[in-house]
C-alpha atoms as a PDB file:
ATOM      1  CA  UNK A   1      66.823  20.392  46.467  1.00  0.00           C
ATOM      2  CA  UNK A   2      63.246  20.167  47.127  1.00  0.00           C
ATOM      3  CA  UNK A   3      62.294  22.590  44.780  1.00  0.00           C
ATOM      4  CA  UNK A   4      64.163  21.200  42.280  1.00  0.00           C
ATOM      5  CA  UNK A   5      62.209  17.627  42.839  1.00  0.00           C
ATOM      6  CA  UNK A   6      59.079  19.281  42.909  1.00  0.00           C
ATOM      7  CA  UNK A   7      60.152  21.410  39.168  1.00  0.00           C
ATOM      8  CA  UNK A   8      61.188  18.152  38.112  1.00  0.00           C
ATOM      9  CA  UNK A   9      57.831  16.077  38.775  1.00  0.00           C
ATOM     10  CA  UNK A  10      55.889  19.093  37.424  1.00  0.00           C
ATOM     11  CA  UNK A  11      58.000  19.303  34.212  1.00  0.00           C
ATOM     12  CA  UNK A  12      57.531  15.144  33.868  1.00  0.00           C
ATOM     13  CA  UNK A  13      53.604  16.224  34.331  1.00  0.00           C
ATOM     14  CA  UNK A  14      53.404  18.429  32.080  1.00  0.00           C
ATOM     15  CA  UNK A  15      54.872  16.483  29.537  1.00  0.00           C
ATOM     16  CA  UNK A  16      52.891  13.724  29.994  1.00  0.00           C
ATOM     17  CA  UNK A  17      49.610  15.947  29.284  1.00  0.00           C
ATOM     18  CA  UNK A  18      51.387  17.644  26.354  1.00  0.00           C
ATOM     19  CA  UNK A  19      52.189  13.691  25.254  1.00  0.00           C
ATOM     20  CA  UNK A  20      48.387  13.365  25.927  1.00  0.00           C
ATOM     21  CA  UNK A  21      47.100  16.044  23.974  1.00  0.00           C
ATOM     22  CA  UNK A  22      49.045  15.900  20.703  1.00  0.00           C
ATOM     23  CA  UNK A  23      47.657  11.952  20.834  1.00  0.00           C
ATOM     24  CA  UNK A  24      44.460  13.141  20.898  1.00  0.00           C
ATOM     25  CA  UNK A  25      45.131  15.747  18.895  1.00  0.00           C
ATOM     26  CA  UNK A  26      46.720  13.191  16.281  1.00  0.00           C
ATOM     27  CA  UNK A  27      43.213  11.099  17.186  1.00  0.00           C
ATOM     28  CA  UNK A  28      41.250  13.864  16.171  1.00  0.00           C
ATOM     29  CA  UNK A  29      42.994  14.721  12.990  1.00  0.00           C
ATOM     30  CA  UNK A  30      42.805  10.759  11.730  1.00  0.00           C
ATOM     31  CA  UNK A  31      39.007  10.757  12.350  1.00  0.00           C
ATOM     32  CA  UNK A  32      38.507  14.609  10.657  1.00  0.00           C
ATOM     33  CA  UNK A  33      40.332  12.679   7.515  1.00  0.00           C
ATOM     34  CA  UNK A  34      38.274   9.305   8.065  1.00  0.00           C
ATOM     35  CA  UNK A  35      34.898  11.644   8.440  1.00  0.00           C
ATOM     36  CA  UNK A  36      35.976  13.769   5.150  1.00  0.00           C
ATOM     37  CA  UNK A  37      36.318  11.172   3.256  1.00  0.00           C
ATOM     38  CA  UNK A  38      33.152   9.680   3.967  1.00  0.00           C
ATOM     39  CA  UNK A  39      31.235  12.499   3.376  1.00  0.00           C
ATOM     40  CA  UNK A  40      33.494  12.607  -0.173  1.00  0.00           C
ATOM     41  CA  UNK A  41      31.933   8.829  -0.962  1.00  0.00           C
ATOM     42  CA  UNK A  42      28.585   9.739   1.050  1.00  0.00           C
ATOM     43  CA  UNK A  43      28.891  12.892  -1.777  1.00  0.00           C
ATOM     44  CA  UNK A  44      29.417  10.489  -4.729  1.00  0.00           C
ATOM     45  CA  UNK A  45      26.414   8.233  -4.125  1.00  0.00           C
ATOM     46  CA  UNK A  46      28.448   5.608  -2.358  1.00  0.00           C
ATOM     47  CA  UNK A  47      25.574   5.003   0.446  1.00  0.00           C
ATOM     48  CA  UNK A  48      26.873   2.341   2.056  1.00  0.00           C
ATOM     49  CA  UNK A  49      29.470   4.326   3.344  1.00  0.00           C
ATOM     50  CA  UNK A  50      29.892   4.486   7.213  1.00  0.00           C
ATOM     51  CA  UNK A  51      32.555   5.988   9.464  1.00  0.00           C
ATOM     52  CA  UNK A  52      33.451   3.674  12.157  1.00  0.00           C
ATOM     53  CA  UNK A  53      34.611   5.196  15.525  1.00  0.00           C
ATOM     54  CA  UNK A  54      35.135   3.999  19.088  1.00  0.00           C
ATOM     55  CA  UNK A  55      33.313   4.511  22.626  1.00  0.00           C
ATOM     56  CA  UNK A  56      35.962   7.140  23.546  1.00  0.00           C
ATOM     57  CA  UNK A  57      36.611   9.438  20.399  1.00  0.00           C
ATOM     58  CA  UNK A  58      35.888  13.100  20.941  1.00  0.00           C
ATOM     59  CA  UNK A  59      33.856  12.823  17.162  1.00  0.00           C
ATOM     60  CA  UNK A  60      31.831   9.864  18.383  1.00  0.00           C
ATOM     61  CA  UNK A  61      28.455  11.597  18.057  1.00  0.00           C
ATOM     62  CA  UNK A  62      29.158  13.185  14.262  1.00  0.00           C
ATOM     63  CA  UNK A  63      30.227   9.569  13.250  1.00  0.00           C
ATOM     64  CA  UNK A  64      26.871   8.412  14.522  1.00  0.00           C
ATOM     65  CA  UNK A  65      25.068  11.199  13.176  1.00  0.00           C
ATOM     66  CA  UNK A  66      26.611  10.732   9.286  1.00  0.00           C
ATOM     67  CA  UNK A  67      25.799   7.316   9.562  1.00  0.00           C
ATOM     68  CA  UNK A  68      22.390   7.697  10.344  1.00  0.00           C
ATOM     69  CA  UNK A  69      22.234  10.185   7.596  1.00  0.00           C
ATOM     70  CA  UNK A  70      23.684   7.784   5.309  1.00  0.00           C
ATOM     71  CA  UNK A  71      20.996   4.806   6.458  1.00  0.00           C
ATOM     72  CA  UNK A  72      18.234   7.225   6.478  1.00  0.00           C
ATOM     73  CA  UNK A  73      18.889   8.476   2.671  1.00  0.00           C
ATOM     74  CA  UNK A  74      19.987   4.655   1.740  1.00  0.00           C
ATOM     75  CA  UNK A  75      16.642   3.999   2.673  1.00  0.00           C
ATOM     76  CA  UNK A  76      14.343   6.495   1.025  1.00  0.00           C
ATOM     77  CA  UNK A  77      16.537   5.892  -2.229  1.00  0.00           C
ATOM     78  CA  UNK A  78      15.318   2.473  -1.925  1.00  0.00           C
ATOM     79  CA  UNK A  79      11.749   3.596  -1.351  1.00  0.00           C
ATOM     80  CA  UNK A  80      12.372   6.027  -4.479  1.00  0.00           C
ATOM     81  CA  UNK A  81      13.640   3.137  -6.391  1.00  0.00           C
ATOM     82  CA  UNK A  82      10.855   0.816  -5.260  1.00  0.00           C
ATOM     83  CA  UNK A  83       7.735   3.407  -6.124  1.00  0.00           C
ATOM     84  CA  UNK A  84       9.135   4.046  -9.412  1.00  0.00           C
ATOM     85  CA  UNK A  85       8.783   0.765  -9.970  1.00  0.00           C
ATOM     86  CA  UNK A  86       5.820   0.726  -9.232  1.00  0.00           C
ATOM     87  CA  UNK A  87       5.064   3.408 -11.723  1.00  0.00           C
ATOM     88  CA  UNK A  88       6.387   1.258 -14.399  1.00  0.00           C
ATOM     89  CA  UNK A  89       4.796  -1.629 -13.688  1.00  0.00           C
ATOM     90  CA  UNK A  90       1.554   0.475 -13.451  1.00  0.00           C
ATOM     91  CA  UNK A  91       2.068   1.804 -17.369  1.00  0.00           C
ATOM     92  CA  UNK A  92       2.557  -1.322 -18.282  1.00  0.00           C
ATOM     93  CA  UNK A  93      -0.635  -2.152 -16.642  1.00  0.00           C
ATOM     94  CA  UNK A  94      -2.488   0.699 -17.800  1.00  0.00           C
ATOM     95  CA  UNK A  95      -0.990   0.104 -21.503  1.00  0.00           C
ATOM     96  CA  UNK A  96      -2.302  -3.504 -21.343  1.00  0.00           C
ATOM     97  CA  UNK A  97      -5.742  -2.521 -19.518  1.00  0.00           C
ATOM     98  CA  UNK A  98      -6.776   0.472 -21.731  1.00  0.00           C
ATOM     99  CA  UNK A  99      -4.990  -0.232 -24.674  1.00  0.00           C
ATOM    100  CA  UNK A 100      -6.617  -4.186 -25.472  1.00  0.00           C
ATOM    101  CA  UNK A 101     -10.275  -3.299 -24.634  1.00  0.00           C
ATOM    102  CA  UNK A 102     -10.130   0.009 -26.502  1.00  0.00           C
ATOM    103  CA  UNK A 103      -8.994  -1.869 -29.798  1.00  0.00           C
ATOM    104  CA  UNK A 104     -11.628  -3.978 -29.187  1.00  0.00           C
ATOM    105  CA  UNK A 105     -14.306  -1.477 -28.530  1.00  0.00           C
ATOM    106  CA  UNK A 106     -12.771   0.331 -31.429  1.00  0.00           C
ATOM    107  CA  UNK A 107     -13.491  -2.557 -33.535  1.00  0.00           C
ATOM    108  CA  UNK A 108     -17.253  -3.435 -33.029  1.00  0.00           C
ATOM    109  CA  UNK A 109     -18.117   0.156 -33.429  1.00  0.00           C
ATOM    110  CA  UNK A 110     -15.925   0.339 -36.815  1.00  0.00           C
ATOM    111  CA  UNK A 111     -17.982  -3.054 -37.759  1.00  0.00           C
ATOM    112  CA  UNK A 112     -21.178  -1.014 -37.295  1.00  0.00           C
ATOM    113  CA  UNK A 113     -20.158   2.114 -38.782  1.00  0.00           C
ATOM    114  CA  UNK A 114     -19.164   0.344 -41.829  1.00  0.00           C
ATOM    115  CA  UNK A 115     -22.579  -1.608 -41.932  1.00  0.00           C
ATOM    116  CA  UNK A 116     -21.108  -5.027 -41.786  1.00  0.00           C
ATOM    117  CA  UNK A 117     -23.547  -6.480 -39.935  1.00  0.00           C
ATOM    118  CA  UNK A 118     -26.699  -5.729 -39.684  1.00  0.00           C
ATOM    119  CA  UNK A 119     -30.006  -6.755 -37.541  1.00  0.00           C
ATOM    120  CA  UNK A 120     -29.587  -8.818 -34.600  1.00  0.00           C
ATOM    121  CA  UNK A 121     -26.029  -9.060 -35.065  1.00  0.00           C
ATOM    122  CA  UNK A 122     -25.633  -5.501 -34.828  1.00  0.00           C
ATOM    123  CA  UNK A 123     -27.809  -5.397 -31.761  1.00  0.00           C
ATOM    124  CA  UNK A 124     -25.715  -8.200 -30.118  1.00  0.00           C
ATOM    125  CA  UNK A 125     -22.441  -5.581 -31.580  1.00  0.00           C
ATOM    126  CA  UNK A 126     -23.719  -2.928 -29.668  1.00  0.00           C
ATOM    127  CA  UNK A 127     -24.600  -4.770 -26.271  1.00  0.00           C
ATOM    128  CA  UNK A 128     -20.650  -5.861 -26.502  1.00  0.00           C
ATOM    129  CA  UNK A 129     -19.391  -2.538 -27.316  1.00  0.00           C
ATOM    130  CA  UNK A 130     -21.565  -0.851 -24.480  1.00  0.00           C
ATOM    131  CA  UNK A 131     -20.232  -3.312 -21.788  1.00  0.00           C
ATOM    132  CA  UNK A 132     -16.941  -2.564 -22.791  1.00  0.00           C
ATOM    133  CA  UNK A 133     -17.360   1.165 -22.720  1.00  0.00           C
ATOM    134  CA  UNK A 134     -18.647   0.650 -18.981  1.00  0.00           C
ATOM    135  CA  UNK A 135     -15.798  -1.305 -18.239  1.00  0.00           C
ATOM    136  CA  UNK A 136     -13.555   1.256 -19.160  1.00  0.00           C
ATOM    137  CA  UNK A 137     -15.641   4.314 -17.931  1.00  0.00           C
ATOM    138  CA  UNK A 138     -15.081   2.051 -14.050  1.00  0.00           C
ATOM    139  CA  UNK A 139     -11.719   1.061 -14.443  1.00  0.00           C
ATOM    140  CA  UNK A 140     -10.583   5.228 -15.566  1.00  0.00           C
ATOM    141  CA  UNK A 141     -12.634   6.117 -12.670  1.00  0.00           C
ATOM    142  CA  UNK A 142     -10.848   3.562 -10.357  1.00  0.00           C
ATOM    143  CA  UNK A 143      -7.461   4.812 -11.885  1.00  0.00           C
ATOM    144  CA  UNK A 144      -8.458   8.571 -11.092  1.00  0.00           C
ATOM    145  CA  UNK A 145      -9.548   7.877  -7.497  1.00  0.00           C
ATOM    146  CA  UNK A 146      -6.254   5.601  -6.953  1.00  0.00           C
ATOM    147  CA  UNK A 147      -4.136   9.120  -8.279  1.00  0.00           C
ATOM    148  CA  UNK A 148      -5.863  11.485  -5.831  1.00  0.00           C
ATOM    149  CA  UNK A 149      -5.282   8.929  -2.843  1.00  0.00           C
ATOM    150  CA  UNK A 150      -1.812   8.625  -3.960  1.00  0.00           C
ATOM    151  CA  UNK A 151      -1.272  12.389  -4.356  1.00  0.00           C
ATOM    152  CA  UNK A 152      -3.320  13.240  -0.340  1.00  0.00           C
ATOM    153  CA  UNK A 153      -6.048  14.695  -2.272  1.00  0.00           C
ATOM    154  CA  UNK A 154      -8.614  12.843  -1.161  1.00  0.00           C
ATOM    155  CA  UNK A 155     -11.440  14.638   0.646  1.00  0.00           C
ATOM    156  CA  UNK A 156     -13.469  12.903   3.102  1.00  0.00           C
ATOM    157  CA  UNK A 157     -16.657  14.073   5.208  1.00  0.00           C
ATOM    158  CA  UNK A 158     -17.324  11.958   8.041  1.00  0.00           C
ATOM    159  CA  UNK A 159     -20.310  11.816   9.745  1.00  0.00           C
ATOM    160  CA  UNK A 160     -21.573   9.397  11.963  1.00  0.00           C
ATOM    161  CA  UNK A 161     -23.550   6.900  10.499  1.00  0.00           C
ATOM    162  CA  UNK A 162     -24.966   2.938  11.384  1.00  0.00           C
ATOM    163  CA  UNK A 163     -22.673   0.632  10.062  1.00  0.00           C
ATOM    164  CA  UNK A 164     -25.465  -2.157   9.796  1.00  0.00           C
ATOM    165  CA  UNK A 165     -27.560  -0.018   8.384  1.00  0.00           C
ATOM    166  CA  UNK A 166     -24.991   1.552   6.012  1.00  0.00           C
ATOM    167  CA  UNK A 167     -23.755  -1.703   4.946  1.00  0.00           C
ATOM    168  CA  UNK A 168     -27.364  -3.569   4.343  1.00  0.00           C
ATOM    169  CA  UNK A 169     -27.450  -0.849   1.850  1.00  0.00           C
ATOM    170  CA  UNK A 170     -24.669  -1.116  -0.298  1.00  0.00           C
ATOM    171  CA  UNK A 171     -25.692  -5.197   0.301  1.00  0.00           C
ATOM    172  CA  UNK A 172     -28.841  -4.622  -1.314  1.00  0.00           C
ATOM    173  CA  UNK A 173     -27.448  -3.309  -5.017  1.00  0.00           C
ATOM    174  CA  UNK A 174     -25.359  -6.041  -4.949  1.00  0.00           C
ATOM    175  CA  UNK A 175     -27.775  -8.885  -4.383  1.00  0.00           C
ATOM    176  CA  UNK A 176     -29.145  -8.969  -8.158  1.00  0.00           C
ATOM    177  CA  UNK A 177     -26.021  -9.202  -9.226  1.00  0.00           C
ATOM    178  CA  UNK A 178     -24.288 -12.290  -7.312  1.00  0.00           C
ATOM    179  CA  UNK A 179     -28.123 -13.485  -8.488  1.00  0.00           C
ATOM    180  CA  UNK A 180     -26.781 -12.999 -11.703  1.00  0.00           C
ATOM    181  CA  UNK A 181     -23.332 -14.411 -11.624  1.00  0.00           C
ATOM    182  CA  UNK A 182     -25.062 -17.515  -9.906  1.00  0.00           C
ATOM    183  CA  UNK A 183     -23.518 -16.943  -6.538  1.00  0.00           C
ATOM    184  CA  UNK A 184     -24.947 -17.822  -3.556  1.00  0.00           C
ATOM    185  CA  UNK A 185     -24.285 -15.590  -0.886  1.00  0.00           C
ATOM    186  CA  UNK A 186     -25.041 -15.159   3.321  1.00  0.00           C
ATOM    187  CA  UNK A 187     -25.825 -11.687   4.547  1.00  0.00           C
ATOM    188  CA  UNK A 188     -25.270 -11.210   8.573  1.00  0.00           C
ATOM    189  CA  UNK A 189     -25.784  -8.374   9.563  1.00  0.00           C
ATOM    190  CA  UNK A 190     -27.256  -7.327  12.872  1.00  0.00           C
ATOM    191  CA  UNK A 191     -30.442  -5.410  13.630  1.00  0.00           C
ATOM    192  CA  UNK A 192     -28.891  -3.530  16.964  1.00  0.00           C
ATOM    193  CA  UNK A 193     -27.334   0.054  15.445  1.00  0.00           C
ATOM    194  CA  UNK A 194     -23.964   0.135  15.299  1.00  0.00           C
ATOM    195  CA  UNK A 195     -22.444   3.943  15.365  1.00  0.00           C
ATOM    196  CA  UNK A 196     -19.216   4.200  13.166  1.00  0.00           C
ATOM    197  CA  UNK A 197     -17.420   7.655  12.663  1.00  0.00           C
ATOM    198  CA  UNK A 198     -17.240   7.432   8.343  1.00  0.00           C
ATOM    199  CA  UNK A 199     -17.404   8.866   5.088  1.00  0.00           C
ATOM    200  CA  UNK A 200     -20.015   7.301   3.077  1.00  0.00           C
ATOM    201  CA  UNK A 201     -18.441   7.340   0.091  1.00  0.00           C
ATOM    202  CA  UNK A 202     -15.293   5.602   1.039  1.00  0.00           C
ATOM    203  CA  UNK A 203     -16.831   3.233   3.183  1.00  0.00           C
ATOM    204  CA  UNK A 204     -18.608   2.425   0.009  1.00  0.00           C
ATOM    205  CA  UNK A 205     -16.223   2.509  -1.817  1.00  0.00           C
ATOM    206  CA  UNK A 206     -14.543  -0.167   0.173  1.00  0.00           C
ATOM    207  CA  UNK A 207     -17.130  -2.887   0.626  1.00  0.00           C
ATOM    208  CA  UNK A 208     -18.042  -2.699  -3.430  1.00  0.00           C
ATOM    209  CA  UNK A 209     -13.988  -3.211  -3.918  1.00  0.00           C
ATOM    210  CA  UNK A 210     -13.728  -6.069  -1.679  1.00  0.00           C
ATOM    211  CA  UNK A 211     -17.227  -7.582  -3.013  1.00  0.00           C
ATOM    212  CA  UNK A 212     -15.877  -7.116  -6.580  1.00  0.00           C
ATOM    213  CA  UNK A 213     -12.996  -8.642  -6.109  1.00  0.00           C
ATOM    214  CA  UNK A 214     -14.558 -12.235  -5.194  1.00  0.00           C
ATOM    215  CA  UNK A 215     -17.283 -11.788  -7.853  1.00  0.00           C
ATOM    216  CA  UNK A 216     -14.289 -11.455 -10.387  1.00  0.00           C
ATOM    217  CA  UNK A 217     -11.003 -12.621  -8.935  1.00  0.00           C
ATOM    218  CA  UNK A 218     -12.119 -15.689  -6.567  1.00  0.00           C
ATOM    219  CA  UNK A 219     -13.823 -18.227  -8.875  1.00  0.00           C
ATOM    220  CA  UNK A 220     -16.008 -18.607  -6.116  1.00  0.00           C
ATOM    221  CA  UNK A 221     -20.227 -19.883  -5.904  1.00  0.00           C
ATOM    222  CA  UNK A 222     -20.594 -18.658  -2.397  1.00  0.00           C
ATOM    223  CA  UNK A 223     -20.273 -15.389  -0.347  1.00  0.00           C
ATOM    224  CA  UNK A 224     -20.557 -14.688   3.238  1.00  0.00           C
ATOM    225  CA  UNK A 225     -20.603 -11.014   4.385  1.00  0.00           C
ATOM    226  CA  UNK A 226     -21.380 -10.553   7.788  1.00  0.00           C
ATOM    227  CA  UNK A 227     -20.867  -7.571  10.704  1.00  0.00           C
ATOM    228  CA  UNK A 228     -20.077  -8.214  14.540  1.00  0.00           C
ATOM    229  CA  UNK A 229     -20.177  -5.445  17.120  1.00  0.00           C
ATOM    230  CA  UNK A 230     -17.660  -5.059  19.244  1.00  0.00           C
ATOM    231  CA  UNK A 231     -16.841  -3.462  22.525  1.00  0.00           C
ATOM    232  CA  UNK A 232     -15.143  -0.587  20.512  1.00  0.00           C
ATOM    233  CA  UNK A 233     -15.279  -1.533  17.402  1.00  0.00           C
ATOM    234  CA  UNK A 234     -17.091  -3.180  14.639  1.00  0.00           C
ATOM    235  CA  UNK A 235     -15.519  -5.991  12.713  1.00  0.00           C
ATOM    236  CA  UNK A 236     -16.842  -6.679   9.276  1.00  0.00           C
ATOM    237  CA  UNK A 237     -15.810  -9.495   7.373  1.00  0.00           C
ATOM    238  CA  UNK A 238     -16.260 -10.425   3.326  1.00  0.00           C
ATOM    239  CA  UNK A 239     -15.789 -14.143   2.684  1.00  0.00           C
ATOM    240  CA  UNK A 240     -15.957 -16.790  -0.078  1.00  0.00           C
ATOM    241  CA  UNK A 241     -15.060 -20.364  -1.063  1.00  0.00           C
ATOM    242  CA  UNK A 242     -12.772 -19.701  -4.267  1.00  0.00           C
ATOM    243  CA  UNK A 243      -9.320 -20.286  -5.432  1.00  0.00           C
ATOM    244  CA  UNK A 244      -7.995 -18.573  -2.370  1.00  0.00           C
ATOM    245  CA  UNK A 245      -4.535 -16.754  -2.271  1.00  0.00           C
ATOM    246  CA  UNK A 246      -0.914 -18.415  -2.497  1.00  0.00           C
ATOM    247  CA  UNK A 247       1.026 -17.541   1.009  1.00  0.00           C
ATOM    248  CA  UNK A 248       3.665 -15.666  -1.333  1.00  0.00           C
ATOM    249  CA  UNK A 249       1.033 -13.323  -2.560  1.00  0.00           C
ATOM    250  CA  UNK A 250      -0.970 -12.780   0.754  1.00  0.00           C
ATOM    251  CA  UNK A 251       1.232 -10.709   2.508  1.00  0.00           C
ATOM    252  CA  UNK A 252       1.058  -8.415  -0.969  1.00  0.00           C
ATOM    253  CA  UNK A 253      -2.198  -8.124  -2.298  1.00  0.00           C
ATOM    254  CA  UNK A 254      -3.019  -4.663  -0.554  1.00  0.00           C
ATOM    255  CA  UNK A 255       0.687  -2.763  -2.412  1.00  0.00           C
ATOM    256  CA  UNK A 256      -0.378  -1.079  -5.141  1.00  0.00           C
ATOM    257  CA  UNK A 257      -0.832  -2.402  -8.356  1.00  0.00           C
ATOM    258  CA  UNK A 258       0.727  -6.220  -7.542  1.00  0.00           C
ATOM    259  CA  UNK A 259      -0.075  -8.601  -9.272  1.00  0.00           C
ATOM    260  CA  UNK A 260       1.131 -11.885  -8.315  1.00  0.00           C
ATOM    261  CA  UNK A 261       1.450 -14.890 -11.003  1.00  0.00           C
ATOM    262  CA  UNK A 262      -1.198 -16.839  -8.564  1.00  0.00           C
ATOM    263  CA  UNK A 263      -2.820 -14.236  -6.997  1.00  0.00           C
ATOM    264  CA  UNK A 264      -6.608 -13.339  -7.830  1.00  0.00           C
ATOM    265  CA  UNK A 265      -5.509  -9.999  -8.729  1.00  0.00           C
ATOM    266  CA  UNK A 266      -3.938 -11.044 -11.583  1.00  0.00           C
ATOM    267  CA  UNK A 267      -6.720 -10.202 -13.711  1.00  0.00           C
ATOM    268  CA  UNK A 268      -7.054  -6.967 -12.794  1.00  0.00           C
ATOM    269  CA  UNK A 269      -4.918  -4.045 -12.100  1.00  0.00           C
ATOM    270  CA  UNK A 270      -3.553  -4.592  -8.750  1.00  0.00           C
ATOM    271  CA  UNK A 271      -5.738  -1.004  -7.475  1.00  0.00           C
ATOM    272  CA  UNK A 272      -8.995  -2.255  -5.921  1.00  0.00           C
ATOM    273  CA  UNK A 273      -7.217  -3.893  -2.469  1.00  0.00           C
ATOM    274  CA  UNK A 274      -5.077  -1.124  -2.600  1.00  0.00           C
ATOM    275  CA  UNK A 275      -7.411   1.658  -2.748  1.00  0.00           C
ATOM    276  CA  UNK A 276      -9.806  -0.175   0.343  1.00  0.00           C
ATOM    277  CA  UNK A 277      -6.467  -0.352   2.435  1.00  0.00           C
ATOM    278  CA  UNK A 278      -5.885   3.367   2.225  1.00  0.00           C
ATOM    279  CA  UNK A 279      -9.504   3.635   2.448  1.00  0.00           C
ATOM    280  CA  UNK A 280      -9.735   2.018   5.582  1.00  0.00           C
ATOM    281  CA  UNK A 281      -6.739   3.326   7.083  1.00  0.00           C
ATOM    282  CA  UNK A 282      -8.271   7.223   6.322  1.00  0.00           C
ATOM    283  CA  UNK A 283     -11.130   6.099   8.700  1.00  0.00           C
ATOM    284  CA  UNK A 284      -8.159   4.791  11.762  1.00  0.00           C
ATOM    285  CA  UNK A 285      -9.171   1.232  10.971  1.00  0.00           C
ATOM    286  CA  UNK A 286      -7.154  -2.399   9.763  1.00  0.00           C
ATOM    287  CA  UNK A 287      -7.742  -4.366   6.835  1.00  0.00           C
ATOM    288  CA  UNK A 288      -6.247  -7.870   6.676  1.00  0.00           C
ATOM    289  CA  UNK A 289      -6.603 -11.366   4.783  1.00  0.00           C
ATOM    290  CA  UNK A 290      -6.861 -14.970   5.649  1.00  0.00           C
ATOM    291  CA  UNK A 291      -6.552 -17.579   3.307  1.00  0.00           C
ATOM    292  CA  UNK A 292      -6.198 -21.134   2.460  1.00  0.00           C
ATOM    293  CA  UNK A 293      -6.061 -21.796  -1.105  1.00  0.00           C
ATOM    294  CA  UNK A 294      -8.757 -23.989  -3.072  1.00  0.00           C
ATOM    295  CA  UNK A 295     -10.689 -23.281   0.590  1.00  0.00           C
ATOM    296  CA  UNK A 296     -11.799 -20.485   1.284  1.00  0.00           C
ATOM    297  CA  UNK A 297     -10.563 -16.724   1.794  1.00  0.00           C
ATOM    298  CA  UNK A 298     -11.427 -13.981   4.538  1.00  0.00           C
ATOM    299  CA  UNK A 299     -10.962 -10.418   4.471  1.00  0.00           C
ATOM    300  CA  UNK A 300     -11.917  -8.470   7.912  1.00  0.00           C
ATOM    301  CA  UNK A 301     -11.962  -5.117   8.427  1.00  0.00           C
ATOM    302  CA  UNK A 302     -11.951  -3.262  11.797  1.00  0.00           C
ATOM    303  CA  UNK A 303     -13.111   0.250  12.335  1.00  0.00           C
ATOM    304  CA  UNK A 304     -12.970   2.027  15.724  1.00  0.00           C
ATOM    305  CA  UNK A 305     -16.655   2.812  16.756  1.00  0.00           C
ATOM    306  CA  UNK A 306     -18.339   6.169  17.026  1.00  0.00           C
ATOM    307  CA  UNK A 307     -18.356   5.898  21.507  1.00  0.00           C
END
């Protein structure tokens, strides 16, 4: 009698974990389907698939996993999406910025050529049609140094070097010509060496971008550059009094090639702020921007010091 009890509540057992089994088993098989046909859509291009799944499901950790593969792709096909964008509106800059001044350049030098003016006319033709050749010889060089930044070709050669010192001299060519665009300007820069870790090209590079972009974007009459020396780092700021930047553009103006409708790089290409940010961020450093428009506008950058 016992025995038979005891085959009894071990048959009732063993049912119960067969009963348990095929459930999970069933479980299993639902979320195999569910996961398939995911990966079908995933497959597709439907990226917005996900596979949902609970706390206790034996396929818990694929269902994460093909999710996060599905988020992680959703998200570099927006990035793809976004740069090629980019790359559109850049011909379309590049069409517009080469294309007008060419014609133009074109045209003077046809208007020579053909000897319809002559004299101080044709002087005054060929002072035009110089300037414009220069601005296009800058703006192809700009263009070509943007491409190798883009493409991590850029080859840089620090050395250590004194900011202040560095900086008064990149200062100094600039001086005759704010002179020249009737700018006043206020240099500060200390006399106590200042060590920074840089390349002297791109550190060039990047004050002459940020000063050209108030001589010709800002619509200011007054500059301020000046340098303070940190406890490890140096902090060196470029400021004017000009038109200053909408808050829907300032949190823009350093993506490539934007050009806001208000912004002060809508006269230009949209590559100068980009190519100091990379610049800047080669050398471990931060570039940022302060504004308040028809006030006054304040770029600062901050480079770790050479300790």
């Amino acid at each position: 009698m016992d025995i038979n009890v005891y085959l009894l509540a071990g048959l009732i057992v063993s049912l119960f974990v067969i009963l348990y089994l095929v459930a999970n088993l069933l479980r299993v098989r639902q979320q195999l389907s569910f996961i398939n046909e995911a990966l079908k859509d995933l497959k597709d291009g439907n990226l917005n698939r996900r596979v949902l799944t609970q706390k206790n499901d034996m396929t818990r950790q694929i269902c994460y996993d093909i999710n996060e593969i599905a988020i992680t792709s959703q998200s570099r096909l927006i990035q793809q999406k976004q740069a090629e964008q980019a790359y559109k509106r850049l011909m379309t800059s590049l069409s517009h910025d080469v294309k007008t001044p060419l014609a133009s350049l074109v045209g003077y030098l046809e208007a020579i050529e053909s000897g319809f003016v002559e004299g101080a006319e044709k002087d005054e033709y060929i002072h035009v049609a110089f300037e414009k050749a220069n601005r296009l010889k800058e703006f192809v060089a700009t263009l070509f140094e943007w491409v190798k930044l883009d493409a991590g070709e850029q080859i840089y050669h620090f050395s250590v070097f004194d900011i202040n010192e560095l900086t008064r001299n990149v200062v100094a060519e600039w001086v005759p010509i704010l002179e020249s665009a009737d700018m006043e300007y206020n240099i500060d820069i200390p006399e106590k060496e200042c060590p920074v870790r840089a390349d002297l090209n791109a550190y060039t590079r990047i004050l002459n971008n940020l000063l050209q972009n108030v001589l010709t974007h800002s619509g200011a009459d007054h500059l301020t550059l000046g340098i303070e020396d940190e406890a490890h780092r140096v902090k060196i700021m470029v400021a004017d009094n000009g038109r200053g930047i909408s808050s829907s553009d300032l949190p823009h103006i350093f993506e490539r090639m934007y050009q806001g409708d208000h912004s002060r790089s809508v006269k230009g290409n949209g590559l100068g702020l980009s190519i100091a940010k990379e610049l800047v961020t080669a050398h471990k450093g931060t570039i940022t921007a302060a504004s308040v428009p028809g006030t006054e506008t304040t770029f600062t950058v901050l480079l770790p010091k050479a300790l």
